[in-house]
N, C-alpha and C. Protein backbone atom coordinates (compact mmCIF):
# COMPACT_ATOMS: atom_id res chain seq x y z
N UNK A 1 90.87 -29.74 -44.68
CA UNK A 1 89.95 -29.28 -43.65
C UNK A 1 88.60 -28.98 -44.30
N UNK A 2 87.57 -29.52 -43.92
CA UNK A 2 86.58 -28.73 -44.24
C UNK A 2 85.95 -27.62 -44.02
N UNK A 3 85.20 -26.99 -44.95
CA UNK A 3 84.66 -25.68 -44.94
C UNK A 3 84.13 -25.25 -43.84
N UNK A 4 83.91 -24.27 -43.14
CA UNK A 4 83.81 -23.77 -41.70
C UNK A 4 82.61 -22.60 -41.82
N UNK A 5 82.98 -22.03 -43.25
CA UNK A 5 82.38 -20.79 -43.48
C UNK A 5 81.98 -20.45 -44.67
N UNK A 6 81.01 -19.46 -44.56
CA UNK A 6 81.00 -19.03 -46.57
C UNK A 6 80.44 -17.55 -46.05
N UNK A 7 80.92 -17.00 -47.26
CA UNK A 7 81.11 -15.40 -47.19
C UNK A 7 80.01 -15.05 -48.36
N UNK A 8 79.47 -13.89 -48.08
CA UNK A 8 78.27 -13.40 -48.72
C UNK A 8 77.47 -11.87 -48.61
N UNK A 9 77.14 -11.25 -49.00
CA UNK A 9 76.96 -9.70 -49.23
C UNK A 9 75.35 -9.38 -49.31
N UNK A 10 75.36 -8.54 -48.35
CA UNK A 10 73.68 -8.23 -48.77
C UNK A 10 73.76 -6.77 -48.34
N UNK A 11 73.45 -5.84 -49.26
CA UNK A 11 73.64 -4.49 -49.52
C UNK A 11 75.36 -4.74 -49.42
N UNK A 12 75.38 -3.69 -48.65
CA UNK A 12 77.31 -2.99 -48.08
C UNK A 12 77.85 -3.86 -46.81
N UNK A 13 76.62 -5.12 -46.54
CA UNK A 13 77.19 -5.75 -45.50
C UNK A 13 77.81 -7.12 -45.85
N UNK A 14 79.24 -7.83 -45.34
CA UNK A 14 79.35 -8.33 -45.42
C UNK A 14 79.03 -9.72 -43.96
N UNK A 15 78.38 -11.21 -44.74
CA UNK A 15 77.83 -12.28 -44.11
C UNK A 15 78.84 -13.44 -43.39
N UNK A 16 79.47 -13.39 -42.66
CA UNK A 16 80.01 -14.58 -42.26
C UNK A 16 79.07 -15.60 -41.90
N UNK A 17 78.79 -16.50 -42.58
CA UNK A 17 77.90 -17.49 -41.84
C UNK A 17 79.34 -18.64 -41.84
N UNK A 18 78.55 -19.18 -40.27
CA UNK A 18 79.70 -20.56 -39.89
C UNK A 18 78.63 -21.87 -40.68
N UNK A 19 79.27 -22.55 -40.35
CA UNK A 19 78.72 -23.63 -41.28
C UNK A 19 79.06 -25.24 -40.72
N UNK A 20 80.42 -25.19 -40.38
CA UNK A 20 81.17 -26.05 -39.52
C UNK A 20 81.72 -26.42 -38.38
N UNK A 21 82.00 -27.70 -37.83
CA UNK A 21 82.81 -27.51 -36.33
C UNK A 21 83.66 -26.40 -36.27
N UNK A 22 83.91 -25.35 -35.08
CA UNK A 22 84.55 -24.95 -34.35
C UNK A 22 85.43 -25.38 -33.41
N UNK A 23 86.81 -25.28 -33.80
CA UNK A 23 87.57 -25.37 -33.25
C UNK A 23 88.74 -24.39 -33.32
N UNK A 24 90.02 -24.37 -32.77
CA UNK A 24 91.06 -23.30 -32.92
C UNK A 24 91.08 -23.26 -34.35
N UNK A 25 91.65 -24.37 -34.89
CA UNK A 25 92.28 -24.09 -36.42
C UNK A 25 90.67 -23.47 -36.92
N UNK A 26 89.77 -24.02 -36.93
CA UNK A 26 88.87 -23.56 -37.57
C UNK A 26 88.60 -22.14 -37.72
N UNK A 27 88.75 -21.55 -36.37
CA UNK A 27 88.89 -19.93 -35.99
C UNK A 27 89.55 -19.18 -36.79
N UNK A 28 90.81 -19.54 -36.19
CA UNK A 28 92.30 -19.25 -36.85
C UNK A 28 91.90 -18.73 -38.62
N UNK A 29 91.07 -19.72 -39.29
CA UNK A 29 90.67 -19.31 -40.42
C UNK A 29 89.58 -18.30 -40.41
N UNK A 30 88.82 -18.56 -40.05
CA UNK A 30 87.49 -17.35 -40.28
C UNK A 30 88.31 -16.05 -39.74
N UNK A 31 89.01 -16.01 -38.40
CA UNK A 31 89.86 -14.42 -38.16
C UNK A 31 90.43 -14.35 -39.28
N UNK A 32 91.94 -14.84 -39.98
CA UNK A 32 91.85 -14.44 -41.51
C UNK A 32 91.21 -13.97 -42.33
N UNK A 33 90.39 -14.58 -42.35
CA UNK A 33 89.30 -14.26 -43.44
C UNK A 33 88.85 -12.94 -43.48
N UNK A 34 88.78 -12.36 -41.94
CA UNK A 34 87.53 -11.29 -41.48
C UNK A 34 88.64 -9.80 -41.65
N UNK A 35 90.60 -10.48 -41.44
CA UNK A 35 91.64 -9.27 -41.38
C UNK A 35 91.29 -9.34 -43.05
N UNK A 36 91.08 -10.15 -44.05
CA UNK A 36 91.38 -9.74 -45.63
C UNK A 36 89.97 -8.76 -45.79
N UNK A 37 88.93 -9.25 -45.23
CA UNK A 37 87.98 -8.55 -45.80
C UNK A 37 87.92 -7.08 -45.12
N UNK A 38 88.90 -6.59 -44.21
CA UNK A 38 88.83 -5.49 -43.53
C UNK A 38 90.04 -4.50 -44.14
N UNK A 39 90.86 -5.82 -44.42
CA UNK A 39 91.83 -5.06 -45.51
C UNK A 39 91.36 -4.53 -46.67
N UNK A 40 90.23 -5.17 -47.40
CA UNK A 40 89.90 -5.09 -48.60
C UNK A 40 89.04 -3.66 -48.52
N UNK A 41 88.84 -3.62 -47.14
CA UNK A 41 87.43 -2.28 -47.33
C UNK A 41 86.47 -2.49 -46.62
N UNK A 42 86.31 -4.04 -46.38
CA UNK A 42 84.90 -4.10 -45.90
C UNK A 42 84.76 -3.95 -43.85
N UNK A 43 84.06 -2.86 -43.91
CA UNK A 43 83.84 -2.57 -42.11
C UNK A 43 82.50 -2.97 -41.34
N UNK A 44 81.96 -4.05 -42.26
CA UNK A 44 80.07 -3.56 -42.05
C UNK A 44 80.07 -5.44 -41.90
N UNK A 45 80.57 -5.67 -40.96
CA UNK A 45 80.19 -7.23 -40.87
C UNK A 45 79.57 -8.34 -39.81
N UNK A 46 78.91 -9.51 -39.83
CA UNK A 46 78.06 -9.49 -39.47
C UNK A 46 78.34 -11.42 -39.52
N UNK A 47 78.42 -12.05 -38.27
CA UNK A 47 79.15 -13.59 -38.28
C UNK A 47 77.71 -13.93 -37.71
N UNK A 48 77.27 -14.98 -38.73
CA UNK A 48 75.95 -15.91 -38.43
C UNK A 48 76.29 -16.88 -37.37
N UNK A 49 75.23 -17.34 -36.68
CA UNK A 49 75.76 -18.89 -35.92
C UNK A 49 74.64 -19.66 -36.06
N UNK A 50 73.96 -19.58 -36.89
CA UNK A 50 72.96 -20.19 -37.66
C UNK A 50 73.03 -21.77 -37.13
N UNK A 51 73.85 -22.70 -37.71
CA UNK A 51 74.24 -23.16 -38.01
C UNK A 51 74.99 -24.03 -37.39
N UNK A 52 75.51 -23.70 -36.02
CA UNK A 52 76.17 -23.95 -35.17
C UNK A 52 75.97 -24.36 -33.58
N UNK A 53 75.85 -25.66 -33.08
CA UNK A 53 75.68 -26.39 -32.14
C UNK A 53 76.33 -26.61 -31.19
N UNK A 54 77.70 -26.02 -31.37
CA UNK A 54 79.07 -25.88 -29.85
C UNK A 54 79.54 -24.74 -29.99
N UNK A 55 80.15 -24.18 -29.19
CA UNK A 55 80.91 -23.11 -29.33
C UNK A 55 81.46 -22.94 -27.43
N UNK A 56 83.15 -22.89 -27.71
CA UNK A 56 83.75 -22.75 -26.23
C UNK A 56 84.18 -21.36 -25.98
N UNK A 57 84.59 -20.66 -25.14
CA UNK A 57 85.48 -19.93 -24.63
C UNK A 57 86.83 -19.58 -25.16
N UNK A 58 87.31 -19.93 -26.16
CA UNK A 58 88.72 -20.08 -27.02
C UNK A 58 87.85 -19.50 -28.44
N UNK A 59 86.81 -19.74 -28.75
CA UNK A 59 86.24 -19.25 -29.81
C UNK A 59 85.76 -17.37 -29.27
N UNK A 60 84.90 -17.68 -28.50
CA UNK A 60 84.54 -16.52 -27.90
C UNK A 60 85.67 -15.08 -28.03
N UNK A 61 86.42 -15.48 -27.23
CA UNK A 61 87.42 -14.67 -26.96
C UNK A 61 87.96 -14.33 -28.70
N UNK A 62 88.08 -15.05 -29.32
CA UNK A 62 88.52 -14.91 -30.97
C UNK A 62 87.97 -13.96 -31.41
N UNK A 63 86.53 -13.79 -31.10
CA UNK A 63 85.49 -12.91 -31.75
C UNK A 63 85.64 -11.37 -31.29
N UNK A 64 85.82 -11.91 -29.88
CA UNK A 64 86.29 -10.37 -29.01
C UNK A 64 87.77 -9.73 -29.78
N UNK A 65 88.42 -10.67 -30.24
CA UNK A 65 89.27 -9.78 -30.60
C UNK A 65 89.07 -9.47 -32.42
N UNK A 66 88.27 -10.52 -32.85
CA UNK A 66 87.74 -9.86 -34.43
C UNK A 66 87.38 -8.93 -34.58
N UNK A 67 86.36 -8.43 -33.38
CA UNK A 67 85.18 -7.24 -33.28
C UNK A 67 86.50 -6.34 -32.95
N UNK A 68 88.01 -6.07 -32.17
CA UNK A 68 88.67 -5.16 -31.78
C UNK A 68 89.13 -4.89 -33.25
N UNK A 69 89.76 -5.87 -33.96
CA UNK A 69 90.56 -5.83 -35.11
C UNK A 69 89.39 -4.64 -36.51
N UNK A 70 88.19 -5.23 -36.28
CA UNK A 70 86.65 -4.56 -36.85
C UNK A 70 87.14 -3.27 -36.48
N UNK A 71 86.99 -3.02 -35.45
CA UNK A 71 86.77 -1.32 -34.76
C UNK A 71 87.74 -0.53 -35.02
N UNK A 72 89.07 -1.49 -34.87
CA UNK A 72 90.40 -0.12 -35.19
C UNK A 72 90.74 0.04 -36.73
N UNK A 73 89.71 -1.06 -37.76
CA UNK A 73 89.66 -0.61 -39.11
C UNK A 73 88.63 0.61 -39.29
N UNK A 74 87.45 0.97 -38.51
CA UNK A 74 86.73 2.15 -38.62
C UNK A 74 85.90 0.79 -38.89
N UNK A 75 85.28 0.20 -38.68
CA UNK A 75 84.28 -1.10 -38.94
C UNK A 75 83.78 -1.57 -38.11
N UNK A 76 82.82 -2.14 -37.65
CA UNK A 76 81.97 -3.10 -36.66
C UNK A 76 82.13 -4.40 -37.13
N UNK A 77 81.87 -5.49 -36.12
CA UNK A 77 81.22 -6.87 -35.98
C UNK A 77 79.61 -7.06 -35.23
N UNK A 78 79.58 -7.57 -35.97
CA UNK A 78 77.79 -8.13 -35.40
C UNK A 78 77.82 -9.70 -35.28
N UNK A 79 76.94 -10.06 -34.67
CA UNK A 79 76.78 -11.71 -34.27
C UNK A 79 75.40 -11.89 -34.33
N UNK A 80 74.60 -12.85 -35.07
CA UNK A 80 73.07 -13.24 -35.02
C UNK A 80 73.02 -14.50 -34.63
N UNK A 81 71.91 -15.37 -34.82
CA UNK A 81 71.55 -16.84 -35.39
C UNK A 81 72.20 -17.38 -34.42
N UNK A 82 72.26 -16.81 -32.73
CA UNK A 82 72.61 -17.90 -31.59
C UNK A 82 71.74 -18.73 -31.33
N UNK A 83 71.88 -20.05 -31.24
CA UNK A 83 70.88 -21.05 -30.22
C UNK A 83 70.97 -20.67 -29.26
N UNK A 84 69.89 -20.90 -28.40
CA UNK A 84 69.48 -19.99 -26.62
C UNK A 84 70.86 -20.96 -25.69
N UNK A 85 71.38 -22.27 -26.27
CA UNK A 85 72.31 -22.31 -24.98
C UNK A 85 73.64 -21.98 -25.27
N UNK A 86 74.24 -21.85 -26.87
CA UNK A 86 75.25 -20.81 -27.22
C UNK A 86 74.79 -19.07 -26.52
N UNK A 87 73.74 -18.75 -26.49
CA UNK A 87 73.98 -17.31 -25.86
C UNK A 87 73.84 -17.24 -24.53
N UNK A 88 73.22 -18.25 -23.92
CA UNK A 88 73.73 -18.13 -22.34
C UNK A 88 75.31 -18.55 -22.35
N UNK A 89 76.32 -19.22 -23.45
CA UNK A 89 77.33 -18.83 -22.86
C UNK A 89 78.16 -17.64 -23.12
N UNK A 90 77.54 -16.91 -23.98
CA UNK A 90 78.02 -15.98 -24.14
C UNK A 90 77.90 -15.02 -22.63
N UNK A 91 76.29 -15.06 -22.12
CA UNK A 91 76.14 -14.44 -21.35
C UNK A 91 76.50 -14.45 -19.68
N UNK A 92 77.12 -15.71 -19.55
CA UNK A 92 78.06 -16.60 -18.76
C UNK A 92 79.42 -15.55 -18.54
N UNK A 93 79.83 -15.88 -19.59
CA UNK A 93 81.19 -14.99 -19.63
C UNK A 93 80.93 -13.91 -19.67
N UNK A 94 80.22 -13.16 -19.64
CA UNK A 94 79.89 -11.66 -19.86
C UNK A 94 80.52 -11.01 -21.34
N UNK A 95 80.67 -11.82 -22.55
CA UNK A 95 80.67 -11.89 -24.07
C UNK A 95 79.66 -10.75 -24.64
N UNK A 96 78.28 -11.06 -24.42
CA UNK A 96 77.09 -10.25 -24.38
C UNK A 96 76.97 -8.41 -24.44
N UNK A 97 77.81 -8.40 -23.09
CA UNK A 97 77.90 -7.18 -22.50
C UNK A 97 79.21 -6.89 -23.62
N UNK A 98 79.85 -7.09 -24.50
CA UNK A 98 81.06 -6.80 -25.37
C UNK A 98 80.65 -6.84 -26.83
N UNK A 99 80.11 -7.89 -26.94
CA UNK A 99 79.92 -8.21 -28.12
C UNK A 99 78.21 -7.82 -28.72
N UNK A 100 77.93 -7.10 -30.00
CA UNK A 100 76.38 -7.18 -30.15
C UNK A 100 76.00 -8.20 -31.16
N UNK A 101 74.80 -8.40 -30.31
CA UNK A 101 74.15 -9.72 -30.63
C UNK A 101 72.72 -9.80 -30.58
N UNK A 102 72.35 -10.18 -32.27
CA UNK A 102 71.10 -10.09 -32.59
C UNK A 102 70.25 -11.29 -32.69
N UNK A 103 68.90 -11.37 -32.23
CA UNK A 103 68.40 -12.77 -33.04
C UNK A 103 68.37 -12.92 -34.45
N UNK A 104 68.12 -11.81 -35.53
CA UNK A 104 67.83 -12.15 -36.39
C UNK A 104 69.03 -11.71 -37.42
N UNK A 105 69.42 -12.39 -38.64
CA UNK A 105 70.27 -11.56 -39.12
C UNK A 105 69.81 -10.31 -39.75
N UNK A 106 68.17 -10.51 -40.18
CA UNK A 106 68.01 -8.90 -40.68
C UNK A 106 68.02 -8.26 -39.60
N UNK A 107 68.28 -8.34 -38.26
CA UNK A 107 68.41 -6.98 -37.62
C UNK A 107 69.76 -6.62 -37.36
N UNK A 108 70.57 -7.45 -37.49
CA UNK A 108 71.93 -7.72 -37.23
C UNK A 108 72.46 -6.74 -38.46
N UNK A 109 72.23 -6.84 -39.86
CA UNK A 109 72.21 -5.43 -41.17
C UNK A 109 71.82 -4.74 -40.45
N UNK A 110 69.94 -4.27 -40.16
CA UNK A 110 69.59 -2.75 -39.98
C UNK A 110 70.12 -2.68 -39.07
N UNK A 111 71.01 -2.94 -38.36
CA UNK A 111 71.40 -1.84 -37.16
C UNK A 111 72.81 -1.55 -37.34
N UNK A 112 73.32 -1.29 -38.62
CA UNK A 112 74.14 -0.43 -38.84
C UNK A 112 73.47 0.68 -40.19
N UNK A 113 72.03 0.45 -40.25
CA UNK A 113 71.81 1.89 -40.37
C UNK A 113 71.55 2.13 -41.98
């Protein structure tokens, strides 16, 4: 499979940037990824979409439950780097209203402070 994601640190925050198609399996990995790094300690994280040109409703919902899995570690999720017609679907589904979501990734860091 190819790479989907790459992981990266700036201060105490950790970077999910996507990188690749989205799809289930693809998910399936980055949620992994996001339970080790929550296992490991890390609560301060922050999934780019930089990068990223599709995104469905099966992904969405993934995130909603990353950001739950985030919260009951004592941790947040953040989301930046949407293209304007990835965040109207976020805002479609009412994702938006659940999930926070920044344009930039430096604001997506300062706003945990």
């Amino acid at each position: 499979m190819d790479e989907v994601f790459k992981i990266r640190e700036v201060g105490r925050v950790i970077i999910v940037d996507l990188i690749g198609e989205l799809d289930r399996f693809s998910v399936l990995s980055i949620k992994n990824e996001i339970r080790t790094l929550l296992k490991k300690g890390s609560s301060k994280l922050v999934v780019n979409f930089q990068s990223i040109d599709h995104i469905n409703s099966t992904i969405i919902g993934a995130l909603v439950t990353m950001q739950h899995l985030a919260r009951e570690s004592g941790g947040d999720l953040r989301l930046c780097g949407l293209k304007d017609h990835i965040r109207r679907t976020f805002d479609l589904i009412g994702a938006s209203k659940i999930l926070q979501i920044f344009d930039k990734e430096e604001e997506a860091i300062a706003s945990y402070g």
